[in-house]
C-alpha atoms as a PDB file:
ATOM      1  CA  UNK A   1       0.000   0.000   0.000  1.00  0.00           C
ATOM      2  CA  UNK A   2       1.523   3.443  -0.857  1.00  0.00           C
ATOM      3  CA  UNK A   3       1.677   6.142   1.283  1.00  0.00           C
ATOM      4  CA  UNK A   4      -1.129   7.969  -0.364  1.00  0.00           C
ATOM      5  CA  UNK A   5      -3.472   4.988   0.144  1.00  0.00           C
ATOM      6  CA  UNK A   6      -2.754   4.449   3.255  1.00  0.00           C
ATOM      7  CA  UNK A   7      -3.750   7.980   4.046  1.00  0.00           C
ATOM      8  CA  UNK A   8      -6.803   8.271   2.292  1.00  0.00           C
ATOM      9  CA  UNK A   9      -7.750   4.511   3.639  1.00  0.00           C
ATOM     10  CA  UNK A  10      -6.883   6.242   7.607  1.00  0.00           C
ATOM     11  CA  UNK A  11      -9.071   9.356   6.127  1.00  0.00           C
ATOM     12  CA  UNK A  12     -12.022   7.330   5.349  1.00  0.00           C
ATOM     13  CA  UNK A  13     -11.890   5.521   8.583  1.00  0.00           C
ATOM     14  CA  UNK A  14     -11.563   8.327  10.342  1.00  0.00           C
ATOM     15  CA  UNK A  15     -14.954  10.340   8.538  1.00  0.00           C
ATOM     16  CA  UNK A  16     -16.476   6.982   9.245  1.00  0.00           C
ATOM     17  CA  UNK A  17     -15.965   6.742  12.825  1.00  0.00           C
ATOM     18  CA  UNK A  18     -17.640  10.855  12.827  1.00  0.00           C
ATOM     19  CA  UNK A  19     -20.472   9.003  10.603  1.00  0.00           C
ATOM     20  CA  UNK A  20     -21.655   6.550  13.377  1.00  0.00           C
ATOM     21  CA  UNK A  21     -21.197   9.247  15.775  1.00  0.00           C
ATOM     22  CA  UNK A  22     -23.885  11.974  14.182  1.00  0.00           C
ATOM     23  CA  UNK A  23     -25.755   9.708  11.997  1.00  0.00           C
ATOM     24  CA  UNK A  24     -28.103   8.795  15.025  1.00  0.00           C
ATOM     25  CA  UNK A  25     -28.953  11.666  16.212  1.00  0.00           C
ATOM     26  CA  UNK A  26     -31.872  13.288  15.993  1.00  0.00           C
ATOM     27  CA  UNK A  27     -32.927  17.023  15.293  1.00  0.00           C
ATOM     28  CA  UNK A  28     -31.414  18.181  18.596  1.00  0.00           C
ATOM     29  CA  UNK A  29     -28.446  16.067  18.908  1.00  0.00           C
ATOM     30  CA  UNK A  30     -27.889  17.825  15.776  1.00  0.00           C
ATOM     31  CA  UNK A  31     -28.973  21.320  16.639  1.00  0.00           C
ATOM     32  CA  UNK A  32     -26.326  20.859  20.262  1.00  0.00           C
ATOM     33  CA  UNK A  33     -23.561  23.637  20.646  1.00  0.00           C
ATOM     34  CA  UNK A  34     -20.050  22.864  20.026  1.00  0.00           C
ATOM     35  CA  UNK A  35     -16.903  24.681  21.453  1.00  0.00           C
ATOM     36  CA  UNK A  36     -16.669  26.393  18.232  1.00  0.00           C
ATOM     37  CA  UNK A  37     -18.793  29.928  18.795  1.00  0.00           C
ATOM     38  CA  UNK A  38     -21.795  30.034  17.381  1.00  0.00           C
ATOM     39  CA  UNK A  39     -21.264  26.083  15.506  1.00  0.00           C
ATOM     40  CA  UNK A  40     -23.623  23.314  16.415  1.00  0.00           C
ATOM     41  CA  UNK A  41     -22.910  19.811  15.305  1.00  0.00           C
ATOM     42  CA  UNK A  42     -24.517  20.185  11.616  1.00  0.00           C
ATOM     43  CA  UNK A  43     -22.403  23.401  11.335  1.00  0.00           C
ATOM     44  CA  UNK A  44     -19.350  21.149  12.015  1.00  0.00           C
ATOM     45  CA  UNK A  45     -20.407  18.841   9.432  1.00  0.00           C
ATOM     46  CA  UNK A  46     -21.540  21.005   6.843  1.00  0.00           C
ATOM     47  CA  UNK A  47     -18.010  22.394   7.647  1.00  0.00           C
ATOM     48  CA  UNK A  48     -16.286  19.295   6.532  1.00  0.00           C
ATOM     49  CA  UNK A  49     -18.686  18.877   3.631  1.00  0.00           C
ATOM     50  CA  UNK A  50     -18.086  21.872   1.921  1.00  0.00           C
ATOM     51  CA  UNK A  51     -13.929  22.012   2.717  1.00  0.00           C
ATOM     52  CA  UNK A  52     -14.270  18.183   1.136  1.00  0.00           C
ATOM     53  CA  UNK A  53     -15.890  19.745  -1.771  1.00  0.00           C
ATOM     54  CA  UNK A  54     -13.306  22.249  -1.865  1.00  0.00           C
ATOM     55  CA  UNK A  55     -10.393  20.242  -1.824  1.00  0.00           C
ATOM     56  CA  UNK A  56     -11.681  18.068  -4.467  1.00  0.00           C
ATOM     57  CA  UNK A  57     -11.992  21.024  -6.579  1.00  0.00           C
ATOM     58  CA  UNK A  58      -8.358  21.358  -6.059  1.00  0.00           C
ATOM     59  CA  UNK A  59      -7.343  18.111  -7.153  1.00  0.00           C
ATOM     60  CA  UNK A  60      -9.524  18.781 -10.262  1.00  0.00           C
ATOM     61  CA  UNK A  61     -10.028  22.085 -11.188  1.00  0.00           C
ATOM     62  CA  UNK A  62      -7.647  24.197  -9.703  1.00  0.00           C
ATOM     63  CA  UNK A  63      -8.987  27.207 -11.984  1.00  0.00           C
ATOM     64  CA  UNK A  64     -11.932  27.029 -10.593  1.00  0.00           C
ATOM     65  CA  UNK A  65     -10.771  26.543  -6.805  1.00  0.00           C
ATOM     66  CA  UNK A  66      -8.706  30.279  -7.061  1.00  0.00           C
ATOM     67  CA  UNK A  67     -12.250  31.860  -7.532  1.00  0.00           C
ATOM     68  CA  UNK A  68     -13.335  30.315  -3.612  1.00  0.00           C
ATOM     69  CA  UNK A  69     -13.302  32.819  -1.266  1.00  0.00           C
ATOM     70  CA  UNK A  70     -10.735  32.669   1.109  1.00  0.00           C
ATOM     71  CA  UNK A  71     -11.965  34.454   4.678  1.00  0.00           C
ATOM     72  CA  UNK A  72     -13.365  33.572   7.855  1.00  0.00           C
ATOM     73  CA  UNK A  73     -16.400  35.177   6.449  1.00  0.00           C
ATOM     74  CA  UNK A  74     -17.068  32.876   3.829  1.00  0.00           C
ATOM     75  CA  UNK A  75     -16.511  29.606   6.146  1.00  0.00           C
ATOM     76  CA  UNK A  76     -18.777  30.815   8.366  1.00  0.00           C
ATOM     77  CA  UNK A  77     -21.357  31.401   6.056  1.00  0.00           C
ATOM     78  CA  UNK A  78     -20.874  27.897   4.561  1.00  0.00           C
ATOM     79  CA  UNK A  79     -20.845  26.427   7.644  1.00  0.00           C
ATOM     80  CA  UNK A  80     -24.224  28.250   8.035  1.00  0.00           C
ATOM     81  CA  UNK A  81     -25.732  27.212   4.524  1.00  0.00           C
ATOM     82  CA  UNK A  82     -24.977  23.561   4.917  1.00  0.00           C
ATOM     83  CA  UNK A  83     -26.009  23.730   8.398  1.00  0.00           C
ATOM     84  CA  UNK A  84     -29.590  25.318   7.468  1.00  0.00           C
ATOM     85  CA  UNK A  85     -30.433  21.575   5.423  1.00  0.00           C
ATOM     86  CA  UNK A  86     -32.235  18.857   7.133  1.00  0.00           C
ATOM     87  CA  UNK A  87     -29.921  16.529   8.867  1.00  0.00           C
ATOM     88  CA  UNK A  88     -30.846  13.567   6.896  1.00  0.00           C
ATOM     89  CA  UNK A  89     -30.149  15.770   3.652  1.00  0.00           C
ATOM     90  CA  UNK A  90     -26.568  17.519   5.195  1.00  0.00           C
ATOM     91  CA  UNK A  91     -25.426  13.716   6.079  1.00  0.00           C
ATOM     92  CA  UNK A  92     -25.835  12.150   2.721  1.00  0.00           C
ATOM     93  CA  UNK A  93     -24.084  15.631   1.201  1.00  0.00           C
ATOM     94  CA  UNK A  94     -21.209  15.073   3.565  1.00  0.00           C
ATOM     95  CA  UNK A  95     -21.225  11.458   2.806  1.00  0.00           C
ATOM     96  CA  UNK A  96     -21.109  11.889  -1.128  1.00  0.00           C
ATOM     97  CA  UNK A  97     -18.012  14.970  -0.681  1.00  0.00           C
ATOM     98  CA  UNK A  98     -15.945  12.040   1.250  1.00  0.00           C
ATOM     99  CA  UNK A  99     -16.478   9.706  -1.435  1.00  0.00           C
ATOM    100  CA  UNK A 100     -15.899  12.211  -4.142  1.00  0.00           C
ATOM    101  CA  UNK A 101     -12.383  13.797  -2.331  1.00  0.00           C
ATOM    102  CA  UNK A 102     -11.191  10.368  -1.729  1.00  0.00           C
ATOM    103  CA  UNK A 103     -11.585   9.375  -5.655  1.00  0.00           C
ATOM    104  CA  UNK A 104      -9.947  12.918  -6.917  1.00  0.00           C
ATOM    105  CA  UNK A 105      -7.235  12.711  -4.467  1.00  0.00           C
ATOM    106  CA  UNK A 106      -6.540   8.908  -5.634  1.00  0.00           C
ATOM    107  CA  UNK A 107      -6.895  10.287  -9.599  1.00  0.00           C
ATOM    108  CA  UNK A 108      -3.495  13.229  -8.770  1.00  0.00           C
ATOM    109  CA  UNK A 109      -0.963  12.659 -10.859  1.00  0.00           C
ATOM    110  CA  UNK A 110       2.327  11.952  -8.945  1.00  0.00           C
ATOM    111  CA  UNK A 111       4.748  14.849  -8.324  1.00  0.00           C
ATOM    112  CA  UNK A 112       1.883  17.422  -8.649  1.00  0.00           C
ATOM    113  CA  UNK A 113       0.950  20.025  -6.252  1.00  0.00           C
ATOM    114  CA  UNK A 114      -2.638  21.236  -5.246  1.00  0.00           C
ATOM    115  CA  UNK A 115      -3.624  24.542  -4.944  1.00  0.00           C
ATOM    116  CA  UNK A 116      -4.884  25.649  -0.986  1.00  0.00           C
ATOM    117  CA  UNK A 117      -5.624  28.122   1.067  1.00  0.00           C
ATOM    118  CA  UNK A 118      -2.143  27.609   2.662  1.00  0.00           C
ATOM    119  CA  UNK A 119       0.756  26.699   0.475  1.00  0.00           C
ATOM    120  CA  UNK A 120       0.360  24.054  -2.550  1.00  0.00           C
ATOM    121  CA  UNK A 121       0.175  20.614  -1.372  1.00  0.00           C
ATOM    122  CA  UNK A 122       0.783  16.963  -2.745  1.00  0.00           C
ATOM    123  CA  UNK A 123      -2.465  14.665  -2.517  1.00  0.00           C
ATOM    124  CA  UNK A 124      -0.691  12.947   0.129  1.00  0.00           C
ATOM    125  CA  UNK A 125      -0.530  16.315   1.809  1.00  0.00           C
ATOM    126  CA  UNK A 126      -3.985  17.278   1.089  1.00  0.00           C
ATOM    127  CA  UNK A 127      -5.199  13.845   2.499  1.00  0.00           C
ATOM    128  CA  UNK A 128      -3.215  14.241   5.589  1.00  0.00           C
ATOM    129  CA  UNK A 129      -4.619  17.976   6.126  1.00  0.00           C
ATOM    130  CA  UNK A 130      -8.291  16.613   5.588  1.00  0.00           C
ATOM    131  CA  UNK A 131      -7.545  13.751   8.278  1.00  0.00           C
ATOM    132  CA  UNK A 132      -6.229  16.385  10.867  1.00  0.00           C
ATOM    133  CA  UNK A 133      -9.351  18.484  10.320  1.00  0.00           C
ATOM    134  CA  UNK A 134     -12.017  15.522   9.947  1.00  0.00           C
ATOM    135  CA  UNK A 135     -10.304  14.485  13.331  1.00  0.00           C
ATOM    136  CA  UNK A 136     -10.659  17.724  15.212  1.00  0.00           C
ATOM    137  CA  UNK A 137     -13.684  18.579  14.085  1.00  0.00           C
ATOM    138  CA  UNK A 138     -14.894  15.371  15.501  1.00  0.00           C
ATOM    139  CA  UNK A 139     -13.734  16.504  18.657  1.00  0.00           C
ATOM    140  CA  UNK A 140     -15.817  19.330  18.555  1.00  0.00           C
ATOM    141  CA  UNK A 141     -18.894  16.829  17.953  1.00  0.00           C
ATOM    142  CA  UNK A 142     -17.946  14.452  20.490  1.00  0.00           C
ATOM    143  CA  UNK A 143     -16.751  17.338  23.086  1.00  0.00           C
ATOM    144  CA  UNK A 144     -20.273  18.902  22.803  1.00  0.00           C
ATOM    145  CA  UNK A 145     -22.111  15.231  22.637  1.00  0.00           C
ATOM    146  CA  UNK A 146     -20.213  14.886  26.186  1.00  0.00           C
ATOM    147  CA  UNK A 147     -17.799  11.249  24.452  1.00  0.00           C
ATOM    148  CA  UNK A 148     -14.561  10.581  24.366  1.00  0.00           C
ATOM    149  CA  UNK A 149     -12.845  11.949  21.102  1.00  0.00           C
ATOM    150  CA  UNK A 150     -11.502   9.274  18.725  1.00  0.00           C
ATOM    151  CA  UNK A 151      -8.101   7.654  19.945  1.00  0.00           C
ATOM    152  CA  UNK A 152      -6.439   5.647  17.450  1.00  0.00           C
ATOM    153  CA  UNK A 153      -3.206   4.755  15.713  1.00  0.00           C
ATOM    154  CA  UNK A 154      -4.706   7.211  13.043  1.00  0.00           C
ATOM    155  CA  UNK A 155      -3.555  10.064  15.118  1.00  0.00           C
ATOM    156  CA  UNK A 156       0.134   9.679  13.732  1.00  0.00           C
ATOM    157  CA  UNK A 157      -0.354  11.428  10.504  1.00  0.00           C
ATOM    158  CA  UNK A 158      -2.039  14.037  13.089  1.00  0.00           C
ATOM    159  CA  UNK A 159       1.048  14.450  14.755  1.00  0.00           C
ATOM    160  CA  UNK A 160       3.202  14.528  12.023  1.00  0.00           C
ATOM    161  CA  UNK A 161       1.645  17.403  10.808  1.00  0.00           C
ATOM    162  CA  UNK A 162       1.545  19.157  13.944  1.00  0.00           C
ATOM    163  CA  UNK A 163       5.446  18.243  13.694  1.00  0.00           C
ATOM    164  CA  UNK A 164       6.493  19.393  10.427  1.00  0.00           C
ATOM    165  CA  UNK A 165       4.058  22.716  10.761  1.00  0.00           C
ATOM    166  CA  UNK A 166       6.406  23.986  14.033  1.00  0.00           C
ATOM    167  CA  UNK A 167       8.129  26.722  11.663  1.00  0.00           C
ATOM    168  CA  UNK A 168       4.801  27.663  10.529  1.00  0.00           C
ATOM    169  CA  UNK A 169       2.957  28.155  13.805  1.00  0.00           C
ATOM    170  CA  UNK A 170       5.870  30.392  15.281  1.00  0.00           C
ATOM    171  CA  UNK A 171       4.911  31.951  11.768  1.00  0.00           C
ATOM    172  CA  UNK A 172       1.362  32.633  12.396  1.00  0.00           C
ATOM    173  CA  UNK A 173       2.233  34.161  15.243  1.00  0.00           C
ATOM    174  CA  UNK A 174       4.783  36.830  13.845  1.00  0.00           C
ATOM    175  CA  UNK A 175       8.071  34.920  15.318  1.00  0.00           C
ATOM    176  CA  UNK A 176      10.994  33.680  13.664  1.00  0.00           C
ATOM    177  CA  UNK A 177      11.225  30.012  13.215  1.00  0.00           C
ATOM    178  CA  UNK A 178      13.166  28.965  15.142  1.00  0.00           C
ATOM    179  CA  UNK A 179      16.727  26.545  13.817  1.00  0.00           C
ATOM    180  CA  UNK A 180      16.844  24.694  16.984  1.00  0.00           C
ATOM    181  CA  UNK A 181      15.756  20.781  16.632  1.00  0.00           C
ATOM    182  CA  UNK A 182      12.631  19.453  18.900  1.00  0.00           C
ATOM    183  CA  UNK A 183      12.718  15.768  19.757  1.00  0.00           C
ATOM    184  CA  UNK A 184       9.378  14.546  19.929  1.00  0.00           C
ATOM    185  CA  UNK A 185       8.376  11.093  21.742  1.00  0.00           C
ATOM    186  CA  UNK A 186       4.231  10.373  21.975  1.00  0.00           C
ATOM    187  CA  UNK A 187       3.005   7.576  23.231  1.00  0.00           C
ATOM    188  CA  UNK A 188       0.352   5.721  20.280  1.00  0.00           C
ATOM    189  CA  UNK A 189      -2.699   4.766  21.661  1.00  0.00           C
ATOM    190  CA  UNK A 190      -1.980   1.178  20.543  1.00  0.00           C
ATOM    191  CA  UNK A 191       1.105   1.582  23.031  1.00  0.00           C
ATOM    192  CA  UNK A 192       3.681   2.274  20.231  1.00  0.00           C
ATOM    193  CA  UNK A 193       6.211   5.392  20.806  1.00  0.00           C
ATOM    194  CA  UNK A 194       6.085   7.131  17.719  1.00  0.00           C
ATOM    195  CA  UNK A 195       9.285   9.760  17.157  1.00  0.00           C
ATOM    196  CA  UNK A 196      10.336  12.832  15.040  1.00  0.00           C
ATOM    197  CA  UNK A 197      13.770  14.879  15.536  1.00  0.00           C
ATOM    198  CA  UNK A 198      17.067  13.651  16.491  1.00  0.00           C
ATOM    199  CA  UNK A 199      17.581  11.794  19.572  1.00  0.00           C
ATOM    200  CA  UNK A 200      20.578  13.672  21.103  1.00  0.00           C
ATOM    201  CA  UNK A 201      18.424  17.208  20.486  1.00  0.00           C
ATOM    202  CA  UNK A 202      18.115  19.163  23.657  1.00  0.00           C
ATOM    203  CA  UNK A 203      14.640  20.588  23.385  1.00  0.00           C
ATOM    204  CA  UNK A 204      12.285  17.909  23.700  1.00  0.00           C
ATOM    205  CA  UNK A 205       8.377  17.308  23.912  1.00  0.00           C
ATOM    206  CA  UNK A 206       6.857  14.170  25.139  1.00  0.00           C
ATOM    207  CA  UNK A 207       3.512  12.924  26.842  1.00  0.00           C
ATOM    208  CA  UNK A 208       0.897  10.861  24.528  1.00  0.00           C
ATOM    209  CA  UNK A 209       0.006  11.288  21.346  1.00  0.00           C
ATOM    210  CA  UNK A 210      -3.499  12.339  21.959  1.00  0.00           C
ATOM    211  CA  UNK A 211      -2.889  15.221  23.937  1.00  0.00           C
ATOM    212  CA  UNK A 212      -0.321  16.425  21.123  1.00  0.00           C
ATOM    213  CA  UNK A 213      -2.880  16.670  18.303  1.00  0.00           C
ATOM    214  CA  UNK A 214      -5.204  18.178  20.756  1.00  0.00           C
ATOM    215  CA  UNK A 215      -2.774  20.808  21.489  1.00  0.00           C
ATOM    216  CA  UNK A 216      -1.636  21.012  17.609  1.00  0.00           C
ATOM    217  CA  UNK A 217      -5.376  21.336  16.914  1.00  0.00           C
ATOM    218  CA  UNK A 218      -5.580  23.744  19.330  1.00  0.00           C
ATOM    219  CA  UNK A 219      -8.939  22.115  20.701  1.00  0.00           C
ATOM    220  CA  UNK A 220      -7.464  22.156  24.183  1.00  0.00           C
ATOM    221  CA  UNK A 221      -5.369  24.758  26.624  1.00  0.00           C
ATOM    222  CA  UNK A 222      -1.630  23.543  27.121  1.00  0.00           C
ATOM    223  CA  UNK A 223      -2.503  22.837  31.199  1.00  0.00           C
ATOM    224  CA  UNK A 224      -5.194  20.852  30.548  1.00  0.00           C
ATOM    225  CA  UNK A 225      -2.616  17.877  28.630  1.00  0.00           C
ATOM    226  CA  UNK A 226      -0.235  15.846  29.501  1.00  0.00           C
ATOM    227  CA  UNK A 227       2.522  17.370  27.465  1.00  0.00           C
ATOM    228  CA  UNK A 228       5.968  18.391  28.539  1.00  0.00           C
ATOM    229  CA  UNK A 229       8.718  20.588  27.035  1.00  0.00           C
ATOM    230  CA  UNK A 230      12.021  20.631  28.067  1.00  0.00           C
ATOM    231  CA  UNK A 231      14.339  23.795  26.527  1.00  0.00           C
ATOM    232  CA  UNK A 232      13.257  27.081  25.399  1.00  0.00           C
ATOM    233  CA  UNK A 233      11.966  26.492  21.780  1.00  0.00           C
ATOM    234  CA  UNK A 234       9.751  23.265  22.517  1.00  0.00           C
ATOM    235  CA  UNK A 235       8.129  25.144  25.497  1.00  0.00           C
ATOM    236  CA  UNK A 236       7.793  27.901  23.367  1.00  0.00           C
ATOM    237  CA  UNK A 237       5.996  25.650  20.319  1.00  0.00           C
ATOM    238  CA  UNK A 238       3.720  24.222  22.463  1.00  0.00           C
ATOM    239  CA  UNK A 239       2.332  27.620  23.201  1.00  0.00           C
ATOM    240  CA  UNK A 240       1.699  28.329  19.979  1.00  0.00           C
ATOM    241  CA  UNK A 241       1.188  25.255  18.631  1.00  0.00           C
ATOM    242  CA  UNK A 242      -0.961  25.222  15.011  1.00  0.00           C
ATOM    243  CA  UNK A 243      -1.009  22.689  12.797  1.00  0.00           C
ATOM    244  CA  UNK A 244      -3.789  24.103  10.643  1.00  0.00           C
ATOM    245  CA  UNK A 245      -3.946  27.298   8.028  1.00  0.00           C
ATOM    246  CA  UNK A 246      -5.858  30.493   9.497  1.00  0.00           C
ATOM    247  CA  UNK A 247      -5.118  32.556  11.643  1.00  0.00           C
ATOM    248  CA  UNK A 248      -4.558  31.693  15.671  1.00  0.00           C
ATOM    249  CA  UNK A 249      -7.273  30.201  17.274  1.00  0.00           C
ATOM    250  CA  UNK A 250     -10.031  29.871  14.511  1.00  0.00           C
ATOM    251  CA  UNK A 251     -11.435  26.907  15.423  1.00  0.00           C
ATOM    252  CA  UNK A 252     -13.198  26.027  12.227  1.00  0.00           C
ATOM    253  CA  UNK A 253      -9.513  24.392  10.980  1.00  0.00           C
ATOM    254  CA  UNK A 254      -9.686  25.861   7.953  1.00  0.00           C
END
C-alpha cells in the first residue's frame, strides 16, 4: 500500500468513525452547541462537507478553486448554509463529498501540487490535512455530545503534521522560526512510541500522542494535557502550537 493509500484509507476511517457518531442523532443532537462559537454539530459537518468539496476542486479544477473565497467570512457562512439543510439531507451531502475527495485525491498525478488556502500541497498532503481536520472537528462533535474523542493509531499522521508545521505556527504568530531541533516522543494509543527529531536534540516534547494533536489542533489549553517541554523552543511551540492554516485560534480548521 503506498503512502497515499494508506492515508486516504486512515481518512475514510476516520470520517467513518464521525459518521456513526452523528448519523443517530436526531434534530437536537444535531442542533447541540459545540466549542466552536456560534457552531452546532450540523455546522461542524456542513463544515467538513463543503472544505471536502473544496479540496476536491483542487485536485480537479484548480482554476476554478482560485475563484473560492478565502476568509473567515465565507466559512462561516458555509458552515451556516450547509447547516440550514435537514440533517438527513446535510449527512448524505457530507457522505457523497468524502467519497468524491477520496476518488480525486486517488486520480493526482504523482509529483503534482494542489492549490490551498495555505501553500500548494501533494495529494498525500492534502489527504493528511483533511484527516487532521475531519479528526478535530470530531472533537468538537464528540466534546459537545459529552464522548470521548476518537483515539487511534490514526492520530500519527495528526502528529506529524503538527510536527512538520512547528516553523509555521511560530509563523502565524509573527516569530521567527526557530533553527533549533525538537525531539518529539508520543506515546500511540496502541502503546507504540512514535518519534520525530534527532535523539541527542536538547529541546524535547513528550507525553501521549493524543494530547499532542489536541494541542496542535488547538482544541485544548496547554494545562489541561499531559505534554511536557524541556528547553526554550519546545516550550515555546507548544504555546503556539498550530497545525492548521488560518489565523490563531479559529477553530473552524480551515
Amino acid at each position: 500500500m503506498s503512502l497515499l493509500e494508506g492515508l486516504l484509507a486512515d481518512l475514510d476511517a476516520e470520517g467513518a468513525a464521525l459518521d456513526d457518531v452523528v448519523a443517530g442523532l436526531d434534530d437536537a443532537g444535531w442542533a447541540t452547541a459545540t466549542p466552536a462559537a456560534g457552531w452546532t454539530v450540523a455546522h461542524q459537518v456542513a463544515h467538513l462537507a463543503w472544505t471536502d468539496d473544496v479540496a476536491a476542486l483542487a485536485a480537479t479544477d484548480p482554476g476554478a478553486f482560485r475563484a473560492v473565497p478565502d476568509t473567515d467570512g465565507a466559512v462561516d457562512e458555509a458552515a451556516a448554509a450547509g447547516a440550514a439543510a435537514p440533517p438527513a439531507e446535510l449527512l448524505a451531502r457530507w457522505r457523497a463529498s468524502r467519497t468524491a475527495l477520496a476518488t480525486a485525491l486517488a486520480g493526482v498525478a504523482p509529483g503534482a501540487k494542489l492549490p490551498w488556502f495555505g501553500p500548494p500541497m501533494s495529494a498525500a498532503s492534502m489527504a493528511t490535512a483533511r484527516l487532521m481536520e475531519t479528526w478535530a472537528h470530531g472533537v468538537d462533535v464528540t466534546d459537545a455530545l459529552g464522548l470521548p474523542a476518537s483515539s487511534t493509531d490514526r492520530l500519527r499522521a495528526v502528529a506529524h503534521l503538527g510536527v512538520v508545521t512547528r516553523g509555521f505556527a511560530f509563523g502565524q504568530h509573527g516569530l521567527p522560526a526557530p533553527a533549533d531541533d525538537v525531539r518529539v516522543e508520543l506515546a500511540a494509543p496502541s502503546g507504540e512510541v512514535w518519534t520525530w527529531g534527532a535523539a541527542d536534540a536538547a529541546d524535547r516534547v513528550t507525553g501521549p500522542a493524543l494530547d499532542f494533536c489536541l494541542r496542535v489542533t488547538q482544541r485544548r489549553p496547554r494545562a489541561a494535557l499531559a505534554l511536557s517541554a524541556t528547553g526554550a523552543t519546545a516550550d515555546r511551540w507548544l504555546d503556539v502550537a498550530q497545525a492548521f492554516a488560518g489565523r490563531p485560534g479559529a477553530r473552524s480548521g480551515a
